[in-house]
C-alpha atoms as a PDB file:
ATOM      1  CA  UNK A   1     -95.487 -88.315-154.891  1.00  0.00           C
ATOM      2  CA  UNK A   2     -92.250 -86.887-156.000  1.00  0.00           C
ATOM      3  CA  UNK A   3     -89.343 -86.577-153.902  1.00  0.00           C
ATOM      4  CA  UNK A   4     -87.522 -83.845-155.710  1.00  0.00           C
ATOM      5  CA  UNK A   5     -87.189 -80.825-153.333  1.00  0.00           C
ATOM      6  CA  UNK A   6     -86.893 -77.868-156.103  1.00  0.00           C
ATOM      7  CA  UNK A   7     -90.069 -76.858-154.548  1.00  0.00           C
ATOM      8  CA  UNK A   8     -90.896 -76.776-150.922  1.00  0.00           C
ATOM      9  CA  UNK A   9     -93.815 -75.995-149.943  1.00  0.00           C
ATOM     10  CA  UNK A  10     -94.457 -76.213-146.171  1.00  0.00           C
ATOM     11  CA  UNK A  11     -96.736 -79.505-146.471  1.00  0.00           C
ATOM     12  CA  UNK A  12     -96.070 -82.443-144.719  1.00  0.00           C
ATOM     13  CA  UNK A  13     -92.320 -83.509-145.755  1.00  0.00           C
ATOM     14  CA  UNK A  14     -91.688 -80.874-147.484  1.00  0.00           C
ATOM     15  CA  UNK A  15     -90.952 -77.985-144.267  1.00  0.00           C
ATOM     16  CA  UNK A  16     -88.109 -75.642-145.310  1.00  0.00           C
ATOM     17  CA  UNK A  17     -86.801 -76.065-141.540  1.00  0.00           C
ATOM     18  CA  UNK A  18     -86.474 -79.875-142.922  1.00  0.00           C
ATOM     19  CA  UNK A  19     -84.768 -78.612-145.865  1.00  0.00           C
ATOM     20  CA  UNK A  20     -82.286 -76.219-143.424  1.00  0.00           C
ATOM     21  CA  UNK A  21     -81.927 -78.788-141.555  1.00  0.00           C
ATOM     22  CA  UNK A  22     -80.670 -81.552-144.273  1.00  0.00           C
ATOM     23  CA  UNK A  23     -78.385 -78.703-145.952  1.00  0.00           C
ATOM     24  CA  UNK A  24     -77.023 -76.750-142.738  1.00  0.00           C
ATOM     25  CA  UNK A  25     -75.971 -79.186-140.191  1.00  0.00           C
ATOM     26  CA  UNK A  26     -72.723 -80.772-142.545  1.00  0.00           C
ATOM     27  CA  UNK A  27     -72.447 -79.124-145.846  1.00  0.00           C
ATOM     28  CA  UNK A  28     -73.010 -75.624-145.029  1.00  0.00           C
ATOM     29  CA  UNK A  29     -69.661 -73.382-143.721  1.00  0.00           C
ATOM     30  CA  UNK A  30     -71.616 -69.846-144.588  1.00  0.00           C
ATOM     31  CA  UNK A  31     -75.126 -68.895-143.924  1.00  0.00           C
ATOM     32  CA  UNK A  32     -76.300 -65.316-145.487  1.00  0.00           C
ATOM     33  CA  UNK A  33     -80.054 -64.513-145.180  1.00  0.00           C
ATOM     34  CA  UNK A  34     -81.965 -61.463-146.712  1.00  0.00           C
ATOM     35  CA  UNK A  35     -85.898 -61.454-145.407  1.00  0.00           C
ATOM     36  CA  UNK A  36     -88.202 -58.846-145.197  1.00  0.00           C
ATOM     37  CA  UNK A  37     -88.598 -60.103-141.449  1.00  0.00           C
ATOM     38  CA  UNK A  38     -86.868 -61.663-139.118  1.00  0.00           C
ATOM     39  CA  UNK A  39     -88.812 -63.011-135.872  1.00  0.00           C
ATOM     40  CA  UNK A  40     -85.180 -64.201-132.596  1.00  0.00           C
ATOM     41  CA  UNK A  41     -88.529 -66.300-131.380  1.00  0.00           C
ATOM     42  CA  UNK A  42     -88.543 -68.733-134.634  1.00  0.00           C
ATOM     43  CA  UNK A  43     -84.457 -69.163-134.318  1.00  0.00           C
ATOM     44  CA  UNK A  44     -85.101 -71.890-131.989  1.00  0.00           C
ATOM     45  CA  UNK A  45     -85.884 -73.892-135.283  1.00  0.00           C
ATOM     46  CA  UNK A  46     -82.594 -73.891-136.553  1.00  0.00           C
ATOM     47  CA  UNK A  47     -79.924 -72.831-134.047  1.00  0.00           C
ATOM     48  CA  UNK A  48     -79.354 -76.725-133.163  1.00  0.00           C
ATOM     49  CA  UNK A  49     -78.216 -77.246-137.202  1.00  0.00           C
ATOM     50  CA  UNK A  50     -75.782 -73.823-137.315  1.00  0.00           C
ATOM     51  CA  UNK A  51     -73.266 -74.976-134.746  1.00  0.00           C
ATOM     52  CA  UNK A  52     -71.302 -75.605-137.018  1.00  0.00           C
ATOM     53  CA  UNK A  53     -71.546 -72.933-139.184  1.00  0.00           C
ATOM     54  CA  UNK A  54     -68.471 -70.293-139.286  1.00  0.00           C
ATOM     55  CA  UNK A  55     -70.243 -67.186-139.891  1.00  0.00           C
ATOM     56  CA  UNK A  56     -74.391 -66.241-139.967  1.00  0.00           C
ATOM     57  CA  UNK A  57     -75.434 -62.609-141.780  1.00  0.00           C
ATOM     58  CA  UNK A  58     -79.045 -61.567-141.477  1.00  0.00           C
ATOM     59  CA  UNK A  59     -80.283 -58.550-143.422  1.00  0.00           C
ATOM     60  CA  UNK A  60     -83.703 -57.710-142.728  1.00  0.00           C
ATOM     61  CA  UNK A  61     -85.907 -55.149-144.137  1.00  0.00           C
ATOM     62  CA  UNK A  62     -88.108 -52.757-141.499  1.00  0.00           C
ATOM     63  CA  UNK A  63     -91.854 -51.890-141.661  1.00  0.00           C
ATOM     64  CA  UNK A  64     -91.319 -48.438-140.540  1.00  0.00           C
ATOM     65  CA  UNK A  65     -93.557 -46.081-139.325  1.00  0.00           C
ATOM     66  CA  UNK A  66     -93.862 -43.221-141.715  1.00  0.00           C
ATOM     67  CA  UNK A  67     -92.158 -40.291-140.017  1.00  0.00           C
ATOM     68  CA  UNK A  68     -88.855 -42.971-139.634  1.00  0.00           C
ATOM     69  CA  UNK A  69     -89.460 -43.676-143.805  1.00  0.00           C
ATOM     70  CA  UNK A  70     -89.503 -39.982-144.231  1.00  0.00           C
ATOM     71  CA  UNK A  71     -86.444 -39.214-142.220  1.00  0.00           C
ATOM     72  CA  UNK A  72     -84.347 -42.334-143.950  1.00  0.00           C
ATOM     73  CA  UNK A  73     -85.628 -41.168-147.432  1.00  0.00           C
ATOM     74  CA  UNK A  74     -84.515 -37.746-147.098  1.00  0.00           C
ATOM     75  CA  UNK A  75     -81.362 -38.262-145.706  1.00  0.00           C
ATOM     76  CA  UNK A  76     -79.501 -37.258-148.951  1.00  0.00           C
ATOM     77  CA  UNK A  77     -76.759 -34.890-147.370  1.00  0.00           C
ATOM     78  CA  UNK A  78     -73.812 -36.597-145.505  1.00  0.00           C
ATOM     79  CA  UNK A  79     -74.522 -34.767-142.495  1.00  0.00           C
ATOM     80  CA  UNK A  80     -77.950 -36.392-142.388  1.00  0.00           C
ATOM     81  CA  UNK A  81     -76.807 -40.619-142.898  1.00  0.00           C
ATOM     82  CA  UNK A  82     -75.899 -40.128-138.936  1.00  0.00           C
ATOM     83  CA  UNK A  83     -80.058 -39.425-138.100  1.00  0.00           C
ATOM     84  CA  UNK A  84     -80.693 -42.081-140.707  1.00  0.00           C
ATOM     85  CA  UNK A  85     -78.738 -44.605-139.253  1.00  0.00           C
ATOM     86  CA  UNK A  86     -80.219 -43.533-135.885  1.00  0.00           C
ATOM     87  CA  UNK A  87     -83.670 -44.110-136.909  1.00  0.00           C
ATOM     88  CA  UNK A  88     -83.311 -47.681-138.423  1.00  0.00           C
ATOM     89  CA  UNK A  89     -81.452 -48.967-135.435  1.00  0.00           C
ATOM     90  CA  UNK A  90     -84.474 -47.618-133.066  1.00  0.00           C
ATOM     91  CA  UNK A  91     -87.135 -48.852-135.067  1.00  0.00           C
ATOM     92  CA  UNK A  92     -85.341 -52.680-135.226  1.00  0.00           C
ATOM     93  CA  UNK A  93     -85.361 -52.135-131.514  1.00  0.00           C
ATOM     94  CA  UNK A  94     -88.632 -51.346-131.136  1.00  0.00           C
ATOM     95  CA  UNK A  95     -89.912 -54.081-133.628  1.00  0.00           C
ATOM     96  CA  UNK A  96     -87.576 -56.485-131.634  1.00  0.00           C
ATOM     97  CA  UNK A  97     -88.982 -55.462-128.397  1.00  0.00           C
ATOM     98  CA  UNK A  98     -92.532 -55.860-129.477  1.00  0.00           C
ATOM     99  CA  UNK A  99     -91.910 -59.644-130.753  1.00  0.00           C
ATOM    100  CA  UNK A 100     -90.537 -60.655-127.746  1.00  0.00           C
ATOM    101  CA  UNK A 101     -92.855 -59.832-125.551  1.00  0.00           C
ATOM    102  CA  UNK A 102     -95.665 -61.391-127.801  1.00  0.00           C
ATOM    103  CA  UNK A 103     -94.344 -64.802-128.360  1.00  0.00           C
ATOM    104  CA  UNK A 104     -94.260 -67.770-126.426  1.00  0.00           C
ATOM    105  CA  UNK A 105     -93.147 -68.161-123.419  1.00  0.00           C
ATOM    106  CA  UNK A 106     -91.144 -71.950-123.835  1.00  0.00           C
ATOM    107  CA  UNK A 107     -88.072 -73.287-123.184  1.00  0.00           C
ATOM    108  CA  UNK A 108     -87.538 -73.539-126.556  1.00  0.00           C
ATOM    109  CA  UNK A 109     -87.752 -70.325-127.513  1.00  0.00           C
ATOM    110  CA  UNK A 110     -86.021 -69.020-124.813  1.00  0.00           C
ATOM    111  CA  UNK A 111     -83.270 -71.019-125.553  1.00  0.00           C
ATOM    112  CA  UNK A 112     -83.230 -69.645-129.311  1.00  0.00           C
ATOM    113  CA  UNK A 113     -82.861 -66.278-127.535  1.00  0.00           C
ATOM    114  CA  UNK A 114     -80.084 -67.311-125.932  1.00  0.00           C
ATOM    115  CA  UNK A 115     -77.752 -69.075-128.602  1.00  0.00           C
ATOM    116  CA  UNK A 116     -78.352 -65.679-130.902  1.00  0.00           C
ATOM    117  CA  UNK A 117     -77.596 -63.348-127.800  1.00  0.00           C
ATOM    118  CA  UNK A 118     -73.944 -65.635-127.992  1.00  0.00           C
ATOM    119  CA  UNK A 119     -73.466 -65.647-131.000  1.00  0.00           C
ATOM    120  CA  UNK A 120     -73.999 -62.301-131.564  1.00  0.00           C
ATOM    121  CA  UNK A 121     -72.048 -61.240-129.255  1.00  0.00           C
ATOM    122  CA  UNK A 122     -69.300 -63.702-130.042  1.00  0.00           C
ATOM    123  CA  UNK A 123     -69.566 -62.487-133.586  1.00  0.00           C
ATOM    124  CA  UNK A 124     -70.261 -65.397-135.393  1.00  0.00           C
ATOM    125  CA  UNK A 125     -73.651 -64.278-136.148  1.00  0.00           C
ATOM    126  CA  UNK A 126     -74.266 -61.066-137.920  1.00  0.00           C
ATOM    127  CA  UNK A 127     -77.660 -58.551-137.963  1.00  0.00           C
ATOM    128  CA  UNK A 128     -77.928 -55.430-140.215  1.00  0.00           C
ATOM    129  CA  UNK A 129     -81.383 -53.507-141.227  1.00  0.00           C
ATOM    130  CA  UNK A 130     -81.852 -51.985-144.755  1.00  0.00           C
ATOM    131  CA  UNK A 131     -83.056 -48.676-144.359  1.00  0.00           C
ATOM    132  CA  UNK A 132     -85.757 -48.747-146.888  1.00  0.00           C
ATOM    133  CA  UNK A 133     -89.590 -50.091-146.616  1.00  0.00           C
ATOM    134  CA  UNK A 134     -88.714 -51.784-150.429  1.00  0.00           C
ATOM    135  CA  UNK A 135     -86.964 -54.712-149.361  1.00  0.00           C
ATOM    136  CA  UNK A 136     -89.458 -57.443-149.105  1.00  0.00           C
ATOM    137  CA  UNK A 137     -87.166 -59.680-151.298  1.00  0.00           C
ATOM    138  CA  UNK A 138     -86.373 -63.731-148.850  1.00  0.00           C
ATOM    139  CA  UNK A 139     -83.475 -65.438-150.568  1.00  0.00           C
ATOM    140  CA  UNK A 140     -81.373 -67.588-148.059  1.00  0.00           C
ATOM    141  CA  UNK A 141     -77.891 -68.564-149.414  1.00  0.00           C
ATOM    142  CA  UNK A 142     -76.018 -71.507-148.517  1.00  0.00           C
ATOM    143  CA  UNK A 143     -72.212 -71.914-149.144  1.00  0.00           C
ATOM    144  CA  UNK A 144     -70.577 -75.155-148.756  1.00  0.00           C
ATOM    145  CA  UNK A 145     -67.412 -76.393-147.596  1.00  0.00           C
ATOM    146  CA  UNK A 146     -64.599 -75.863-150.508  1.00  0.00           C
ATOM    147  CA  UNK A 147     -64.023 -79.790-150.336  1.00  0.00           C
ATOM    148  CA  UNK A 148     -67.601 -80.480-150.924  1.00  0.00           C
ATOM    149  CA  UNK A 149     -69.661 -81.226-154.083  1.00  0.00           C
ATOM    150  CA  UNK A 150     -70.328 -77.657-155.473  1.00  0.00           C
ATOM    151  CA  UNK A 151     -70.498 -73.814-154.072  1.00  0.00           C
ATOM    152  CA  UNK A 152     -73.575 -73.963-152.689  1.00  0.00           C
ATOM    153  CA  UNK A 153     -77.387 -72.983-152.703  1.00  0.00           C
ATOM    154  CA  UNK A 154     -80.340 -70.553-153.193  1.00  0.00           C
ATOM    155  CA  UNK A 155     -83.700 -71.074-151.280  1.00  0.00           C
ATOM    156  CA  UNK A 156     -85.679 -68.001-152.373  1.00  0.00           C
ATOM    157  CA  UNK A 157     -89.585 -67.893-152.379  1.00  0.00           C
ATOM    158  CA  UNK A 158     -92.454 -66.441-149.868  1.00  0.00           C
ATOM    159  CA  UNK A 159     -90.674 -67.489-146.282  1.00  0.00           C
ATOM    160  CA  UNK A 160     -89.533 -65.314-144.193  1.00  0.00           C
ATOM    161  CA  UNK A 161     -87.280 -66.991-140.911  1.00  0.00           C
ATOM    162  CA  UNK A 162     -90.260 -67.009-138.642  1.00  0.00           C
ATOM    163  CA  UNK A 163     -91.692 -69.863-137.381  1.00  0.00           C
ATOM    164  CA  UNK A 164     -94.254 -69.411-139.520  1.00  0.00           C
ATOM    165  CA  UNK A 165     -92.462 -69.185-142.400  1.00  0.00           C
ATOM    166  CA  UNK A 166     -90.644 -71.995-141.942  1.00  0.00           C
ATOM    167  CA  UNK A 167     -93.254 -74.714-140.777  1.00  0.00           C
ATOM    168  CA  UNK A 168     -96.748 -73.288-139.952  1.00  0.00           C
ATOM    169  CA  UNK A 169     -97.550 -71.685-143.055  1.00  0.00           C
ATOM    170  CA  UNK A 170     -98.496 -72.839-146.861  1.00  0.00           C
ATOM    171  CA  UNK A 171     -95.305 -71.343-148.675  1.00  0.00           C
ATOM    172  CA  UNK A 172     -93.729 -71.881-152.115  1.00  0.00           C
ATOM    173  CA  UNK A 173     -90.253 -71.950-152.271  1.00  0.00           C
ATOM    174  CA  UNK A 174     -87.744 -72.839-154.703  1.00  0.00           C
ATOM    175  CA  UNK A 175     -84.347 -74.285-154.302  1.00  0.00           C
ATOM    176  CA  UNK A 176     -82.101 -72.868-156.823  1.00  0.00           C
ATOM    177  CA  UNK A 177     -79.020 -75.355-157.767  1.00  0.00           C
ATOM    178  CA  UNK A 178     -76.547 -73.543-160.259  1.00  0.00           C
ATOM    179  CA  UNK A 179     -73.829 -72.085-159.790  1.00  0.00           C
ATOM    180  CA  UNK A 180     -75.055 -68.843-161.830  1.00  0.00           C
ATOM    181  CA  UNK A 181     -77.798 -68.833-159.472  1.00  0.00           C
ATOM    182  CA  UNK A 182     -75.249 -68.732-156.493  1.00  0.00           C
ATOM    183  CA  UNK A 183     -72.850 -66.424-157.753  1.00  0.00           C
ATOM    184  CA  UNK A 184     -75.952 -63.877-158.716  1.00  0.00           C
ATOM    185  CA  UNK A 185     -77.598 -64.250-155.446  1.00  0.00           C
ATOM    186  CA  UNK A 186     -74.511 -64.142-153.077  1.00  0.00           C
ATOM    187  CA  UNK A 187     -72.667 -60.653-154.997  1.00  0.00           C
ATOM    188  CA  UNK A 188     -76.470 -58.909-154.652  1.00  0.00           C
ATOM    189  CA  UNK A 189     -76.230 -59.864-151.255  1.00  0.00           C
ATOM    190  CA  UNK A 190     -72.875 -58.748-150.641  1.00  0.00           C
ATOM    191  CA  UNK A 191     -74.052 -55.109-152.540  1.00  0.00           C
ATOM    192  CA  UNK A 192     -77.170 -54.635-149.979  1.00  0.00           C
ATOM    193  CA  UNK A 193     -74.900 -56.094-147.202  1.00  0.00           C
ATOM    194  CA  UNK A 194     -72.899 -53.185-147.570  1.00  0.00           C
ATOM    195  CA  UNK A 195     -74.960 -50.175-147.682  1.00  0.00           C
ATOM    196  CA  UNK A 196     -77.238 -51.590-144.692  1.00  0.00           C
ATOM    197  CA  UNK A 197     -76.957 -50.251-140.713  1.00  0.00           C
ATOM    198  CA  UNK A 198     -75.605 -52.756-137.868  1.00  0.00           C
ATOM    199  CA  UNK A 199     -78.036 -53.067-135.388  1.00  0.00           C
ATOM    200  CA  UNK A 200     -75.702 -55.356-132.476  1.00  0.00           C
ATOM    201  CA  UNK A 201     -75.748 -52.660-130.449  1.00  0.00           C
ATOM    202  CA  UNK A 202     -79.334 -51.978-130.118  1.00  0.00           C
ATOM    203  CA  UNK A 203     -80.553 -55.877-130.595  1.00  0.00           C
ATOM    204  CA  UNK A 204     -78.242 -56.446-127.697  1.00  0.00           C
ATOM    205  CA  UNK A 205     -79.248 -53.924-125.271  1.00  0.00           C
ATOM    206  CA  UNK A 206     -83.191 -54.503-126.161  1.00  0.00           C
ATOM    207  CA  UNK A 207     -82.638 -57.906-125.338  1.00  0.00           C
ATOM    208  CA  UNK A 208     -80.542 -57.949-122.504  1.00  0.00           C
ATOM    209  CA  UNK A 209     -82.599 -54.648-120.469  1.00  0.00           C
ATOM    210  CA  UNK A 210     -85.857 -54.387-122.037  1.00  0.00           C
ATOM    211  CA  UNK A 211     -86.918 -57.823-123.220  1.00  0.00           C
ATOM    212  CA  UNK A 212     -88.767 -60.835-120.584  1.00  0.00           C
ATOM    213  CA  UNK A 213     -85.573 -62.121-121.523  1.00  0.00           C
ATOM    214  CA  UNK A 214     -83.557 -59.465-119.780  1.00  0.00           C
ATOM    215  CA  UNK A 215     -80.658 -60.213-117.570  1.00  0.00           C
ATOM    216  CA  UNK A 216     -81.802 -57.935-114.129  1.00  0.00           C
ATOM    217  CA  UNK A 217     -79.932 -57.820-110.731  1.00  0.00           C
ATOM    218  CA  UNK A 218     -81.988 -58.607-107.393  1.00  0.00           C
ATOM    219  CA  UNK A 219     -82.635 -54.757-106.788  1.00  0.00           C
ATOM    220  CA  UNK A 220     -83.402 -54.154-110.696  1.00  0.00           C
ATOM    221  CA  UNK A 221     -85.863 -57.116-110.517  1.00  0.00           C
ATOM    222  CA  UNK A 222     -87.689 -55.740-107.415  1.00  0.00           C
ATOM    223  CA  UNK A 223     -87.977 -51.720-108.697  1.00  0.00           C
ATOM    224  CA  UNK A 224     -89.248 -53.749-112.062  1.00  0.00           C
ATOM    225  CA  UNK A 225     -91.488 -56.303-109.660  1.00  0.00           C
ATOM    226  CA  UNK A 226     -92.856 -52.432-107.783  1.00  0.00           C
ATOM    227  CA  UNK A 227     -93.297 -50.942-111.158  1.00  0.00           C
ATOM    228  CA  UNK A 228     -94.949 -53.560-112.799  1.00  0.00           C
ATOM    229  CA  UNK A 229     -97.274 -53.872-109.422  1.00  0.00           C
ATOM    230  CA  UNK A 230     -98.159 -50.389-109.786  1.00  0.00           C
ATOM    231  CA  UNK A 231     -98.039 -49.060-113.370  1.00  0.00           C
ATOM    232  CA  UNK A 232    -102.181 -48.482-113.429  1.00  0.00           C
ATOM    233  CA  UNK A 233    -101.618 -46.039-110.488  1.00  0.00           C
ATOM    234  CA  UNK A 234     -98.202 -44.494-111.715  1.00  0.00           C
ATOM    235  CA  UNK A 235     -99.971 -43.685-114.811  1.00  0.00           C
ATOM    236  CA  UNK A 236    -103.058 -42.494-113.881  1.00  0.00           C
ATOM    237  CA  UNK A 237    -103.465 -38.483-114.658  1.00  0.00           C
ATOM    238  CA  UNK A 238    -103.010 -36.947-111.471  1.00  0.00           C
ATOM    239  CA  UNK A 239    -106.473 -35.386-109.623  1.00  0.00           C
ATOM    240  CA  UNK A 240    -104.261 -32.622-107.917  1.00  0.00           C
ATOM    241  CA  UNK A 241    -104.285 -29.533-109.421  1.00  0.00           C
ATOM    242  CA  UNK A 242    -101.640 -27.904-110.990  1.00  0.00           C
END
């Protein structure tokens, strides 16, 4: 079998966490990834190999509902980018919330969670949302230390940074190697970088107050612990008539 990685595919030596792993943990000083999603429960795969890494930028695309596409489509006047912005930091919150609370419950995840809550807030690691249902585009971009062989590299293909995506599932990916294909990928990057909404603020609160992950006091944890005990009842029409 060959052993050239231009192709990864997911099959058995040929993971694109293996690949991350081989080109992240001592050549890579920049990390920039553009995926149509983005699951914190899969960043347990590679937060051990970015430690050393000097600055992480994800842009992610959303699956909005249509009413939030409407509003973000529409919001041609200046005095409208304000509701836009709005609505693409709520619905990253509320896609956020809903992966947490569906994945795994492990140690492993949990400390993924926890390295990107630091990092984050630390601001070595970067989130933004483009406000558009067209991005499905994954391209992860690599740059290397200026003392190393070359700038850098392009992984773009069908993966998205989900655990899936980068173990579980049959993929086809290509690692690009020129510098054309560097400089090309990085400056489109760069373009949709700058026209997307930061969503630290509401990442951060949906993980540290709404998440299993959540950070509660004693009393917080027992009006949650009540709440919890007795949703069915709090939520149950009342019989009493108006």
């Amino acid at each position: 079998m060959s052993t050239d990685l231009t192709f990864i595919t997911n099959e058995p030596g040929k993971s694109l966490a293996d690949r991350f792993a081989n080109l992240l943990k001592d050549d890579t000083r920049l990390f920039d990834c553009l995926v149509g999603y983005f699951f914190i429960s899969g960043f347990h795969n590679l937060h051990t190999n970015l430690d050393n890494i000097e600055k992480i930028r994800i842009l992610v695309g959303l699956q909005t509902d249509r009413s939030v596409y409407d509003l973000i489509q529409h919001a041609a006047q200046p005095e409208l980018d304000l509701k836009s912005h709005a609505a693409t930091k709520a619905e990253a919150a509320k896609e956020l919330l809903n992966e947490l609370e569906t994945s795994p419950d492990t140690a492993a995840i949990e400390a993924g969670v926890n390295k990107f809550l630091t990092w984050l807030r630390s601001g070595k690691l970067e989130v933004k949302a483009y406000p558009s249902e067209k991005l499905h585009a994954k391209v992860y971009i690599m740059t290397f230390h200026e003392t190393d062989r070359d700038k850098g590299r392009v992984i773009t293909g069908s993966s998205n940074l989900t655990q899936s995506g980068l173990q579980e599932n049959l993929e086809f990916n290509v690692e690009l190697k020129n510098v054309s294909d560097y400089d090309f990928a990085l400056s489109k990057f760069n373009e949709l970088w700058s026209v997307a909404v930061d969503v630290k603020k509401p990442v951060e609160e949906t993980i540290l107050r709404k998440s299993p992950y959540a950070q509660f006091t004693p009393y917080e944890l027992y009006l949650k612990f009540l709440y919890e005990y007795f949703r069915t009842e709090l939520n149950r029409p009342s019989a009493m008539p108006v």
